[in-house]
PDB file of N, CA and C in Angstrom:
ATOM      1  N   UNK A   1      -9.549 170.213-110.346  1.00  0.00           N
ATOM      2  CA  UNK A   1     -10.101 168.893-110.120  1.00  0.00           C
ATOM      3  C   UNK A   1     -11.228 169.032-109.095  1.00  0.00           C
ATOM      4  N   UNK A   2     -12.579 168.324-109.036  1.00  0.00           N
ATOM      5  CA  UNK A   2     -13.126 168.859-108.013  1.00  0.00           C
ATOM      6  C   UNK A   2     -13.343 167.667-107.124  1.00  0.00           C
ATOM      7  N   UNK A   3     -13.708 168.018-105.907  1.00  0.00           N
ATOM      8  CA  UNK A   3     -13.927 167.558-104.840  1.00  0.00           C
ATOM      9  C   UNK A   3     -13.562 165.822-105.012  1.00  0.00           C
ATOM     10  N   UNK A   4     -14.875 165.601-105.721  1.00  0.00           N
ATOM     11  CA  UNK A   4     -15.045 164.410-105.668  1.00  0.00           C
ATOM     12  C   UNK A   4     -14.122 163.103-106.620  1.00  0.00           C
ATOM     13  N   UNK A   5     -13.654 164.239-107.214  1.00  0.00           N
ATOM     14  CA  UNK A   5     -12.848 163.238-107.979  1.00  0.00           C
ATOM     15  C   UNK A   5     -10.808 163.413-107.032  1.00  0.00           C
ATOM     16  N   UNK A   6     -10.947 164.582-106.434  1.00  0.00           N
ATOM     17  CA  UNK A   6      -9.732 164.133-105.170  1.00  0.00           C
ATOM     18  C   UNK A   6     -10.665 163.140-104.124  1.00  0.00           C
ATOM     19  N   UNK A   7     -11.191 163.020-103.806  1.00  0.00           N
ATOM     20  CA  UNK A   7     -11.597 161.938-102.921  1.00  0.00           C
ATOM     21  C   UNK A   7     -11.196 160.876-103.128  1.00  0.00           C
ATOM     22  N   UNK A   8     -11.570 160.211-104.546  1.00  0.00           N
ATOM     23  CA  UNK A   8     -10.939 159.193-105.013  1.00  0.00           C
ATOM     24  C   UNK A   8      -9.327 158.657-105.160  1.00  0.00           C
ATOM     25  N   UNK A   9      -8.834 159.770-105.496  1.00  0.00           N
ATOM     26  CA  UNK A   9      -7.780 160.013-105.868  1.00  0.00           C
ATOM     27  C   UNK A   9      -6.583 159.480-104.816  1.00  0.00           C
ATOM     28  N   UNK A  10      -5.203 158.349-105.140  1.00  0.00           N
ATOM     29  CA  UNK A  10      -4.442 158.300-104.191  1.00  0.00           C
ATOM     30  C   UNK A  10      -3.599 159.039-103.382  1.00  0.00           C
ATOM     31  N   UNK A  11      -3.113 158.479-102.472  1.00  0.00           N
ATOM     32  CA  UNK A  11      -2.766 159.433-101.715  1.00  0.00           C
ATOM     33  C   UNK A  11      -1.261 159.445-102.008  1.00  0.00           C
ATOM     34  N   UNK A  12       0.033 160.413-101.843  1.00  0.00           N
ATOM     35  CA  UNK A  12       0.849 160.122-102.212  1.00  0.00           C
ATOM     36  C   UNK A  12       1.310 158.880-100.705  1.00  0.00           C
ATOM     37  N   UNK A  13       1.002 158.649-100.191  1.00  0.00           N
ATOM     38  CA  UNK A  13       1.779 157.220 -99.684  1.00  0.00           C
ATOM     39  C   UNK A  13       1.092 155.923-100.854  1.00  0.00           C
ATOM     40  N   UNK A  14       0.003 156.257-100.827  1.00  0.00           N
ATOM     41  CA  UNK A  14      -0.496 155.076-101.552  1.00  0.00           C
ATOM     42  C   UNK A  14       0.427 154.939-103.237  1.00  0.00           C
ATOM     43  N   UNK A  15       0.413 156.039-103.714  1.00  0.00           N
ATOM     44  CA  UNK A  15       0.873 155.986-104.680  1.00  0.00           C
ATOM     45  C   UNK A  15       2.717 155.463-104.784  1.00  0.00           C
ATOM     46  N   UNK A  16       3.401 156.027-103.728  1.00  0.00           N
ATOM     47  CA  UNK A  16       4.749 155.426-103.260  1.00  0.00           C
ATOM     48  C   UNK A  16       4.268 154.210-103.396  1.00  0.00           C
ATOM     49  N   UNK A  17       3.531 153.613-102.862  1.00  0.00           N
ATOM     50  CA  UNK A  17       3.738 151.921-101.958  1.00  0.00           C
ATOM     51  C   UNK A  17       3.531 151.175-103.531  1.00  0.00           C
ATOM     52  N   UNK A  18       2.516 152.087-104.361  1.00  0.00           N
ATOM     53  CA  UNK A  18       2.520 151.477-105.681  1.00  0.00           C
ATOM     54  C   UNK A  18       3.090 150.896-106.599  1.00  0.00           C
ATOM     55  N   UNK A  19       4.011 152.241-106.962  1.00  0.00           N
ATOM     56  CA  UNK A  19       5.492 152.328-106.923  1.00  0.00           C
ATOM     57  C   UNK A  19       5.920 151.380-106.595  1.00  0.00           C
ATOM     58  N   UNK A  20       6.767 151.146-105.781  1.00  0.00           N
ATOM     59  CA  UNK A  20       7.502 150.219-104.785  1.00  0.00           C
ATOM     60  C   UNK A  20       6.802 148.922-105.007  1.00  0.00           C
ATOM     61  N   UNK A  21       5.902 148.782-105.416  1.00  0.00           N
ATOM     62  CA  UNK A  21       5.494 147.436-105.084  1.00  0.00           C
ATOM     63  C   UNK A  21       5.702 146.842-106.803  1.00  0.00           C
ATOM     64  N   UNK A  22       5.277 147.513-107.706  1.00  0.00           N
ATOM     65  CA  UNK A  22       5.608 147.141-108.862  1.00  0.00           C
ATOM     66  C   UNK A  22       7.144 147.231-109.182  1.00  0.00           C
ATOM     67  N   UNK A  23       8.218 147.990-108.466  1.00  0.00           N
ATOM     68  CA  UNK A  23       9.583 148.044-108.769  1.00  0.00           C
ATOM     69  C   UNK A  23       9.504 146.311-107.963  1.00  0.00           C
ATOM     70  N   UNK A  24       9.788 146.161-107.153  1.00  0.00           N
ATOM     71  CA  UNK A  24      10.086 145.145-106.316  1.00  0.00           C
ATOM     72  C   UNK A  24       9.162 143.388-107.619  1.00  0.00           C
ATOM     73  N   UNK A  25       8.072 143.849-107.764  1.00  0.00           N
ATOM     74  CA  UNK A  25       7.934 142.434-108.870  1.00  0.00           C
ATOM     75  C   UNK A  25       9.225 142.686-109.708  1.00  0.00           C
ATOM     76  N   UNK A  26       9.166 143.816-110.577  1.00  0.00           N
ATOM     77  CA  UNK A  26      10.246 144.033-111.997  1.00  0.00           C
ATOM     78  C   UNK A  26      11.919 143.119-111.035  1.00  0.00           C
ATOM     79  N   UNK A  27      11.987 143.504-110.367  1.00  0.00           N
ATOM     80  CA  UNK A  27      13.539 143.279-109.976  1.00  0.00           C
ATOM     81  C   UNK A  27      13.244 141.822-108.957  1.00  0.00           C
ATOM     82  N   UNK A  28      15.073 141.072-109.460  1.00  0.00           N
ATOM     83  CA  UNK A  28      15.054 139.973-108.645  1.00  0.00           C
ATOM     84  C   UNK A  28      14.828 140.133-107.636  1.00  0.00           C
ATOM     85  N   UNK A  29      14.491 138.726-106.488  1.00  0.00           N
ATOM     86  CA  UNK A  29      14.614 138.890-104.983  1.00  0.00           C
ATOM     87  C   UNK A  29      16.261 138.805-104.473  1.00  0.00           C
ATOM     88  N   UNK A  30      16.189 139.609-103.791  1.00  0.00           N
ATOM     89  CA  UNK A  30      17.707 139.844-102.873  1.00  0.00           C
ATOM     90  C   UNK A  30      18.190 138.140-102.552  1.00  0.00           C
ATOM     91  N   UNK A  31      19.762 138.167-102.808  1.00  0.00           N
ATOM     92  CA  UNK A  31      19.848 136.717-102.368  1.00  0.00           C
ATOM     93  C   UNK A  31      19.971 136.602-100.837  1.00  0.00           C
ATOM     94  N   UNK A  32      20.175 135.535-100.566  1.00  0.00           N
ATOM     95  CA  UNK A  32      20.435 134.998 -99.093  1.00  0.00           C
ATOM     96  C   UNK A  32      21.895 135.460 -98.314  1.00  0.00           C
ATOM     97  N   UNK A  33      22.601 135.190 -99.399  1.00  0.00           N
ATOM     98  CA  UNK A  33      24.350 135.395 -98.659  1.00  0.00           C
ATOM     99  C   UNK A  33      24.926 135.821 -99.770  1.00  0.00           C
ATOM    100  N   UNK A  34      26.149 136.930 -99.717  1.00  0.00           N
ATOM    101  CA  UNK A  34      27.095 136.975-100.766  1.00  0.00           C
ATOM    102  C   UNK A  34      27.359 136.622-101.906  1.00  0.00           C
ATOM    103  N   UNK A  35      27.197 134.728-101.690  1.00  0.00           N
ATOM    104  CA  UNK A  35      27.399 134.368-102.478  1.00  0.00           C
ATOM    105  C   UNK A  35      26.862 133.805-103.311  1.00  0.00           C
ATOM    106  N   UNK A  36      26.853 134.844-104.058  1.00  0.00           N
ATOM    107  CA  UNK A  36      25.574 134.874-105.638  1.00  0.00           C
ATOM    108  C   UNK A  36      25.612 134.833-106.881  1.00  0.00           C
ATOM    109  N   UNK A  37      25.760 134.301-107.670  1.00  0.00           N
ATOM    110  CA  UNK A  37      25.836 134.645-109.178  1.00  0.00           C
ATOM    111  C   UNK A  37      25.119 136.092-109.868  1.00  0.00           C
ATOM    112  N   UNK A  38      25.831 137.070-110.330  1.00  0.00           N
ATOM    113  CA  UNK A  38      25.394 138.323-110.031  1.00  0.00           C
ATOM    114  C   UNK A  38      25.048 138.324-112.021  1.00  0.00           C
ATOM    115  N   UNK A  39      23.721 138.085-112.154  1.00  0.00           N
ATOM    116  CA  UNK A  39      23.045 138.000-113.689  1.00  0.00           C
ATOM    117  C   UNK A  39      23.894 139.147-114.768  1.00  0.00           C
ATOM    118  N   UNK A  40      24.356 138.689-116.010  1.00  0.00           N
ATOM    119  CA  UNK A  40      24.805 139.631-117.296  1.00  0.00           C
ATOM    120  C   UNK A  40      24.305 141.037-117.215  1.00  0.00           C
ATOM    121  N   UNK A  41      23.084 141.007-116.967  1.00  0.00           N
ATOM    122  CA  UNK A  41      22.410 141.994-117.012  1.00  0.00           C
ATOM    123  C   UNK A  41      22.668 143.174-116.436  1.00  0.00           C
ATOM    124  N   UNK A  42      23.626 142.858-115.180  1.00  0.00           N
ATOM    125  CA  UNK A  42      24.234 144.242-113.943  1.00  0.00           C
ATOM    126  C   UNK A  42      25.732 144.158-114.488  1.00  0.00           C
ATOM    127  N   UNK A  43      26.372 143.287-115.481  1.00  0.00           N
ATOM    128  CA  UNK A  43      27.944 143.206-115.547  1.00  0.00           C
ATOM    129  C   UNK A  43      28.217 143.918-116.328  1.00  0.00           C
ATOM    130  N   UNK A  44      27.189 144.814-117.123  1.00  0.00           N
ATOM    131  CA  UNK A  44      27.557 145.810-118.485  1.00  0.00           C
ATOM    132  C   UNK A  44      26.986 146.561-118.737  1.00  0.00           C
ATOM    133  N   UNK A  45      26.868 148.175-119.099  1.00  0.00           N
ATOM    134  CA  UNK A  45      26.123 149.421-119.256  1.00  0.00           C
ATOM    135  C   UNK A  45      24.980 148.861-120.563  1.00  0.00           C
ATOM    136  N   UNK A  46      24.054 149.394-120.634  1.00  0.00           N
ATOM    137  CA  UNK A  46      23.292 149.778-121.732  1.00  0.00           C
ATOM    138  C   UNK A  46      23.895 149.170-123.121  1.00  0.00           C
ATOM    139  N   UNK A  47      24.724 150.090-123.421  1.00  0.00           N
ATOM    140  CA  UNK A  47      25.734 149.984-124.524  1.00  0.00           C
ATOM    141  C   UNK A  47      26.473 149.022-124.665  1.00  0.00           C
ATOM    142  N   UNK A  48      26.787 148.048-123.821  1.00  0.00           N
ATOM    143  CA  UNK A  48      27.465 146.850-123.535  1.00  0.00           C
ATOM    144  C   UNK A  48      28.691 146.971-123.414  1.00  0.00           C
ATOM    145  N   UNK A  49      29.395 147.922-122.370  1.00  0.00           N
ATOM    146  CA  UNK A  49      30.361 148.209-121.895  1.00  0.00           C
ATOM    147  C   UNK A  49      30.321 147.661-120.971  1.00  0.00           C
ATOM    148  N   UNK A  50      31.797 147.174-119.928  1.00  0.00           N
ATOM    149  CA  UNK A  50      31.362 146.420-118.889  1.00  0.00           C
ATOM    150  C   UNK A  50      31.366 147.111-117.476  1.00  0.00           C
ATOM    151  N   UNK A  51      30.821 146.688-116.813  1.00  0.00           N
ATOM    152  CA  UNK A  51      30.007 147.743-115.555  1.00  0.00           C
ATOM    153  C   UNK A  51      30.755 146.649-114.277  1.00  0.00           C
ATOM    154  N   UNK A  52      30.539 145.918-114.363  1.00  0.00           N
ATOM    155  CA  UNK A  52      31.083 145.062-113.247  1.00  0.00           C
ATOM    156  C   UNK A  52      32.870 144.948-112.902  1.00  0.00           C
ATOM    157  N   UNK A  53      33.606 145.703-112.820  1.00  0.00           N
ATOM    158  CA  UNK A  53      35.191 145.630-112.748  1.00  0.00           C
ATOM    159  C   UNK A  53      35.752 144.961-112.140  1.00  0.00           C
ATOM    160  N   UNK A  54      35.034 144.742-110.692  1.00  0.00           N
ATOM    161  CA  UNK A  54      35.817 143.296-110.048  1.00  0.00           C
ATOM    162  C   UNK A  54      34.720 142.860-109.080  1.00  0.00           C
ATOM    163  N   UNK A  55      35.120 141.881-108.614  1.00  0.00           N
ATOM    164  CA  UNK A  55      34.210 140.539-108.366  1.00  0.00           C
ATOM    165  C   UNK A  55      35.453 139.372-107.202  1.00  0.00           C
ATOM    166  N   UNK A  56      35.298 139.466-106.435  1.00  0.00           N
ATOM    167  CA  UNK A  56      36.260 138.653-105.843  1.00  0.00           C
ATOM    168  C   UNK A  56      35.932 138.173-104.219  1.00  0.00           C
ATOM    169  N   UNK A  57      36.062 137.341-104.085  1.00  0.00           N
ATOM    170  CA  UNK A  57      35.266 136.472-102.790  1.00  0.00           C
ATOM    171  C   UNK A  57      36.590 135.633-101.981  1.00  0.00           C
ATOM    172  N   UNK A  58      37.534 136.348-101.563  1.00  0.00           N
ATOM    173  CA  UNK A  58      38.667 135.774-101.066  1.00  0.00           C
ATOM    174  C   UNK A  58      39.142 134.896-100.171  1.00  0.00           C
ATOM    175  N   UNK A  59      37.795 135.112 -99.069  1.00  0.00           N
ATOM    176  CA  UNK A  59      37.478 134.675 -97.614  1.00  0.00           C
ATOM    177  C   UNK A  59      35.903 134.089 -97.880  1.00  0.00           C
ATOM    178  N   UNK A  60      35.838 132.782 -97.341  1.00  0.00           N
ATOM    179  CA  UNK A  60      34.108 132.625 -97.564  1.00  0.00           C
ATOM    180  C   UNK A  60      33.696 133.587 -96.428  1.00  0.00           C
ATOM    181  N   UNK A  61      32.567 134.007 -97.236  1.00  0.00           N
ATOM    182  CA  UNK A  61      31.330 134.679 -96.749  1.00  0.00           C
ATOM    183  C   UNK A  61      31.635 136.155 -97.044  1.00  0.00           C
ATOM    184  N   UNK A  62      33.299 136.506 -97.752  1.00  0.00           N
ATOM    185  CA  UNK A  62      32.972 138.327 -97.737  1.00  0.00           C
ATOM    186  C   UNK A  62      33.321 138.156 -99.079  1.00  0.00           C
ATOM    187  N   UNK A  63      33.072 139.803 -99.640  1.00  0.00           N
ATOM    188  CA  UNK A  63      32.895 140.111-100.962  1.00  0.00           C
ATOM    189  C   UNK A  63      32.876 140.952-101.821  1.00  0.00           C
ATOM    190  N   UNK A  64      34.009 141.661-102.226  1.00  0.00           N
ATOM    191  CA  UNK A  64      33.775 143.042-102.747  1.00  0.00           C
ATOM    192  C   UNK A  64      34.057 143.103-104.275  1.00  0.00           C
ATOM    193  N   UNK A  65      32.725 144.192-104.207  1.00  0.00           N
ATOM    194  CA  UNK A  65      32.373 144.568-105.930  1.00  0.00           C
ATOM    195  C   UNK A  65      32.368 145.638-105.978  1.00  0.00           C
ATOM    196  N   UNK A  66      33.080 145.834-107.400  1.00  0.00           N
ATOM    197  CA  UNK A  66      33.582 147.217-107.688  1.00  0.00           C
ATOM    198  C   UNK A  66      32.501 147.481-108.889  1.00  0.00           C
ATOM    199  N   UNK A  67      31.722 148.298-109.163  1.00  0.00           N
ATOM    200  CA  UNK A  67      30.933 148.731-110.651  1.00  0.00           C
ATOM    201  C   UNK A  67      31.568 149.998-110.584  1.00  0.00           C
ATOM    202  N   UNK A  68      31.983 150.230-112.222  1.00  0.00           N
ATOM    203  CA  UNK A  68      32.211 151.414-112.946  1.00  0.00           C
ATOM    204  C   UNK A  68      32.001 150.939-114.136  1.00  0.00           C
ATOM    205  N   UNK A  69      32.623 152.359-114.939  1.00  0.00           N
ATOM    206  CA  UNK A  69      32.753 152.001-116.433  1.00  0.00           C
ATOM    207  C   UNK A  69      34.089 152.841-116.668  1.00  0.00           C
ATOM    208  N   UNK A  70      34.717 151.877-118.039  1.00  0.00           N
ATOM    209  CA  UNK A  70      36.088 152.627-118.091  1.00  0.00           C
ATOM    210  C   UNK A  70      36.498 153.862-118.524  1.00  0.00           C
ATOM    211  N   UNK A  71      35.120 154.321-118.888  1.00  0.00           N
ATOM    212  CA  UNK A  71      35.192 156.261-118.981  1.00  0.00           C
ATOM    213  C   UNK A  71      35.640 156.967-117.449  1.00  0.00           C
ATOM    214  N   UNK A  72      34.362 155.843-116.460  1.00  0.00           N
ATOM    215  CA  UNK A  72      35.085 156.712-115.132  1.00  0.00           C
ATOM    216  C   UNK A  72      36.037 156.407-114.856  1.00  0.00           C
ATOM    217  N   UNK A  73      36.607 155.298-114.817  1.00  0.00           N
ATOM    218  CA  UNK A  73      38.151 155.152-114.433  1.00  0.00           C
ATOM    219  C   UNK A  73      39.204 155.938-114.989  1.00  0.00           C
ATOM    220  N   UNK A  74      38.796 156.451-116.308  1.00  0.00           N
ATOM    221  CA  UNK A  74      39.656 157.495-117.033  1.00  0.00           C
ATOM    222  C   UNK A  74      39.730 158.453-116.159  1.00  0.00           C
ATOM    223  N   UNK A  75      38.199 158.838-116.148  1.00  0.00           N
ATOM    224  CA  UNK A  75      37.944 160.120-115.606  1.00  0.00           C
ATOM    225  C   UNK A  75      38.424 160.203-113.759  1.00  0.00           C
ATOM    226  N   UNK A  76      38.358 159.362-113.623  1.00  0.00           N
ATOM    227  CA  UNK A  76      39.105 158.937-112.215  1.00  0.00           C
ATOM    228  C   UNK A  76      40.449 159.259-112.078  1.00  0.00           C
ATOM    229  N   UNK A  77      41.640 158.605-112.813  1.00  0.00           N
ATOM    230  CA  UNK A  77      42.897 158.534-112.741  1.00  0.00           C
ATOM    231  C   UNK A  77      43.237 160.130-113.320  1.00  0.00           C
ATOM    232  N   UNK A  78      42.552 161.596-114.488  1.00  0.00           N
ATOM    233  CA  UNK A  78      42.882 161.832-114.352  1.00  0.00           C
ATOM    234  C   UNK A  78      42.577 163.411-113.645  1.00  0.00           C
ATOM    235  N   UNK A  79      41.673 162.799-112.577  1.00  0.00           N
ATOM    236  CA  UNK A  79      40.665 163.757-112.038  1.00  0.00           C
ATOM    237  C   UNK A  79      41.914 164.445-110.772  1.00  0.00           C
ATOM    238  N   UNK A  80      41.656 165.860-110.883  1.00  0.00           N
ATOM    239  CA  UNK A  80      43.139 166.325-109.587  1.00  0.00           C
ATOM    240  C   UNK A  80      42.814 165.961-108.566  1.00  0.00           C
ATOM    241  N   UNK A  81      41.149 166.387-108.004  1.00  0.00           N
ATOM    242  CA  UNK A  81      40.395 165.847-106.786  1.00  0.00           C
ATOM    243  C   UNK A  81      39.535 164.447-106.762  1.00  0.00           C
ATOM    244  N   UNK A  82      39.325 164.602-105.669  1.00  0.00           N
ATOM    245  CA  UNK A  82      38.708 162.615-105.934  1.00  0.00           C
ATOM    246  C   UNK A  82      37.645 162.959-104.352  1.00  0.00           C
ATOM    247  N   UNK A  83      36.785 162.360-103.928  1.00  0.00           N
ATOM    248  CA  UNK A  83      36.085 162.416-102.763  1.00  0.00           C
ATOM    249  C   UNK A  83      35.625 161.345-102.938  1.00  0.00           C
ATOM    250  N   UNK A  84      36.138 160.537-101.348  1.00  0.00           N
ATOM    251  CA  UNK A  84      35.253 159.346-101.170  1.00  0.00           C
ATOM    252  C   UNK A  84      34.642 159.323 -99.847  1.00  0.00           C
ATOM    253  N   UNK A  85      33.786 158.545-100.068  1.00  0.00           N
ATOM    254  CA  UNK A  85      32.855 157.675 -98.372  1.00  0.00           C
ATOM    255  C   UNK A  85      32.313 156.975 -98.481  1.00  0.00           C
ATOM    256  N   UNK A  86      32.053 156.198 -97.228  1.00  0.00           N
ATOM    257  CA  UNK A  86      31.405 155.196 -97.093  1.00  0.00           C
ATOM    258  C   UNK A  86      30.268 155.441 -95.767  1.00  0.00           C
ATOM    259  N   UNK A  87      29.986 153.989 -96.310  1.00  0.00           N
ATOM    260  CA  UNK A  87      28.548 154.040 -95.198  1.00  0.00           C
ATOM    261  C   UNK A  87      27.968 152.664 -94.967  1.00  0.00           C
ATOM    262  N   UNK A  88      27.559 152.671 -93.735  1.00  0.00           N
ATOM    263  CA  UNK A  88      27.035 151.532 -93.176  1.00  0.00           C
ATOM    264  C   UNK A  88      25.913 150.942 -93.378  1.00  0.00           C
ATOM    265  N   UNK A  89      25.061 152.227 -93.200  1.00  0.00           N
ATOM    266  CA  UNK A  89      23.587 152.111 -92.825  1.00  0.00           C
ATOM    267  C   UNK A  89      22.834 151.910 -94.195  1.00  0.00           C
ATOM    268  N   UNK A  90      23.491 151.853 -95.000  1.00  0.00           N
ATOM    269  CA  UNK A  90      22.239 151.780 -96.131  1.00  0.00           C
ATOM    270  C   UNK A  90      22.811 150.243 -96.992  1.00  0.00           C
ATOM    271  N   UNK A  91      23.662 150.008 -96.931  1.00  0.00           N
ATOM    272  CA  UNK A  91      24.504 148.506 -97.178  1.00  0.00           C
ATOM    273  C   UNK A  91      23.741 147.382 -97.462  1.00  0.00           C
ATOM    274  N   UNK A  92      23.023 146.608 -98.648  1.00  0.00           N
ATOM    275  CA  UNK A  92      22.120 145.885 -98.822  1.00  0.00           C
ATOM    276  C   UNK A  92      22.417 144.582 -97.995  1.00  0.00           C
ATOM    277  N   UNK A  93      21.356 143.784 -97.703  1.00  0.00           N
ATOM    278  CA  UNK A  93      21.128 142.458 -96.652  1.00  0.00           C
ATOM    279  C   UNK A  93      22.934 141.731 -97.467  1.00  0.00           C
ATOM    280  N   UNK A  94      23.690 140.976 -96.141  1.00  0.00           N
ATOM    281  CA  UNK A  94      25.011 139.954 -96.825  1.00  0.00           C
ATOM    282  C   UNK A  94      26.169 140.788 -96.787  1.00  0.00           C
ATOM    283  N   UNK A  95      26.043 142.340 -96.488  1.00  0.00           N
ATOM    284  CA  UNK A  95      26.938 143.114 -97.478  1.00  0.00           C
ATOM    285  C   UNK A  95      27.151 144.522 -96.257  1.00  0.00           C
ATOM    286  N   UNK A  96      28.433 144.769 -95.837  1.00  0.00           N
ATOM    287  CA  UNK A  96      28.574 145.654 -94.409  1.00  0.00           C
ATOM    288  C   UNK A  96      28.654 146.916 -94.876  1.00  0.00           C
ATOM    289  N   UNK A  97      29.303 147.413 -95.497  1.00  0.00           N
ATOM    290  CA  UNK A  97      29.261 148.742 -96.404  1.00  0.00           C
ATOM    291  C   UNK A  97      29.725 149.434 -97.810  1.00  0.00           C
ATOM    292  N   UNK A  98      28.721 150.373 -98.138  1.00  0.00           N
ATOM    293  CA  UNK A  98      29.060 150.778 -99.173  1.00  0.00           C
ATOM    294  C   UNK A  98      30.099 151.853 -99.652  1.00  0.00           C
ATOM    295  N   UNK A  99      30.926 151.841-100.596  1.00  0.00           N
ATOM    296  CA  UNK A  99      32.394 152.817-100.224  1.00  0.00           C
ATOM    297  C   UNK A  99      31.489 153.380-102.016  1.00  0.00           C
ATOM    298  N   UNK A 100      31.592 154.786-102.066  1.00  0.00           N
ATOM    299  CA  UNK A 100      31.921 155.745-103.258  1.00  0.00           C
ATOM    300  C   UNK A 100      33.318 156.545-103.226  1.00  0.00           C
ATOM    301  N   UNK A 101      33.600 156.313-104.479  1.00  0.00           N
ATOM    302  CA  UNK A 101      34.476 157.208-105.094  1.00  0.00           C
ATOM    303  C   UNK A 101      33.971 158.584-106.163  1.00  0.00           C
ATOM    304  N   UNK A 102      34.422 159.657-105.646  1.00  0.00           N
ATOM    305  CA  UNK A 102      33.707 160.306-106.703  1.00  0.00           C
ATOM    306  C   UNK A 102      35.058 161.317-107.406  1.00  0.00           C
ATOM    307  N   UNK A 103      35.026 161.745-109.116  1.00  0.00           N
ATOM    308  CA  UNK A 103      35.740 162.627-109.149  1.00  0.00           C
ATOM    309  C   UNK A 103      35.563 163.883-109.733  1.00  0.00           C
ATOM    310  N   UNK A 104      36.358 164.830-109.726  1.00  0.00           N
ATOM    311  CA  UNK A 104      36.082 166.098-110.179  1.00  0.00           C
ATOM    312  C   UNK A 104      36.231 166.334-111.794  1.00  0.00           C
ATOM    313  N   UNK A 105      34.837 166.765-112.530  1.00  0.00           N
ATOM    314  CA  UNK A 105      35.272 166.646-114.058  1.00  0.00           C
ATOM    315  C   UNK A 105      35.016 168.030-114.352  1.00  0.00           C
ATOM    316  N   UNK A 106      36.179 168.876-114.603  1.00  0.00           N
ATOM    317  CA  UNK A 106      36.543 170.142-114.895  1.00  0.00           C
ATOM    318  C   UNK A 106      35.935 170.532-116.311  1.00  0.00           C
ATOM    319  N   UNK A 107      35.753 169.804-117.026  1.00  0.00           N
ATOM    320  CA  UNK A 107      35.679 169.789-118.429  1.00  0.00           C
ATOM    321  C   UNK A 107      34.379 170.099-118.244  1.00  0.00           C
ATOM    322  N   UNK A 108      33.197 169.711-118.178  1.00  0.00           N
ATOM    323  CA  UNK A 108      31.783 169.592-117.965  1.00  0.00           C
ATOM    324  C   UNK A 108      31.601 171.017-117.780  1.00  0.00           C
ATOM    325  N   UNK A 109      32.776 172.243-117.252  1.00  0.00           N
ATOM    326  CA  UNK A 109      32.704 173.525-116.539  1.00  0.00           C
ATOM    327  C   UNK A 109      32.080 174.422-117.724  1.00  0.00           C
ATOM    328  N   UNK A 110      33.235 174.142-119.087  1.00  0.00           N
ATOM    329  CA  UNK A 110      33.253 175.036-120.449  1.00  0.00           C
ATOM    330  C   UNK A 110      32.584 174.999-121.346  1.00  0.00           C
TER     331      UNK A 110
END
């Protein structure tokens, strides 16, 4: 490429912010509080399996949601190892932390 046509050329921040700025039109705005009506669109895979497993608001103002699909839950219940964590710091606005479950799929090995 020569000179002058990298001159022009973005920079990779510019090109991130690009990025980012066209993801952020495509996707809703974040709600205000918890309590949200969470669109069809996040409650089921691709395939129209359902992705959303539980949903439950027990106490006003808290709220926990579970997404999987019932392959992983298979693959969950009959996984020998399992690893989970959580975390604070990355926890979207309304919402204190995020917990993963992960499990071991032996099969994937052979």
């Amino acid at each position: 490429m020569s000179r002058s046509a990298l001159a022009i050329f973005p920079t990779n921040t510019e090109i991130y912010q690009g990025i980012a700025k066209a993801r952020r039109k495509a996707s809703p705005t974040l709600p205000q509080s918890c309590l949200f009506t969470i669109p069809d669109i996040y409650k089921s895979t691709i395939d129209g399996k359902r992705f959303l497993l539980y949903d439950e608001s027990r106490v006003r103002r808290e709220r926990i949601l579970l997404f999987g699909s019932d392959d992983q839950l298979d693959l969950l219940f009959d996984s020998p190892i399992v690893f989970m964590d959580g975390t604070f710091s990355k926890a979207p606005p309304n919402f204190c932390q995020i917990y993963i479950i992960h499990a071991v799929n032996f099969d994937i090995c052979k």
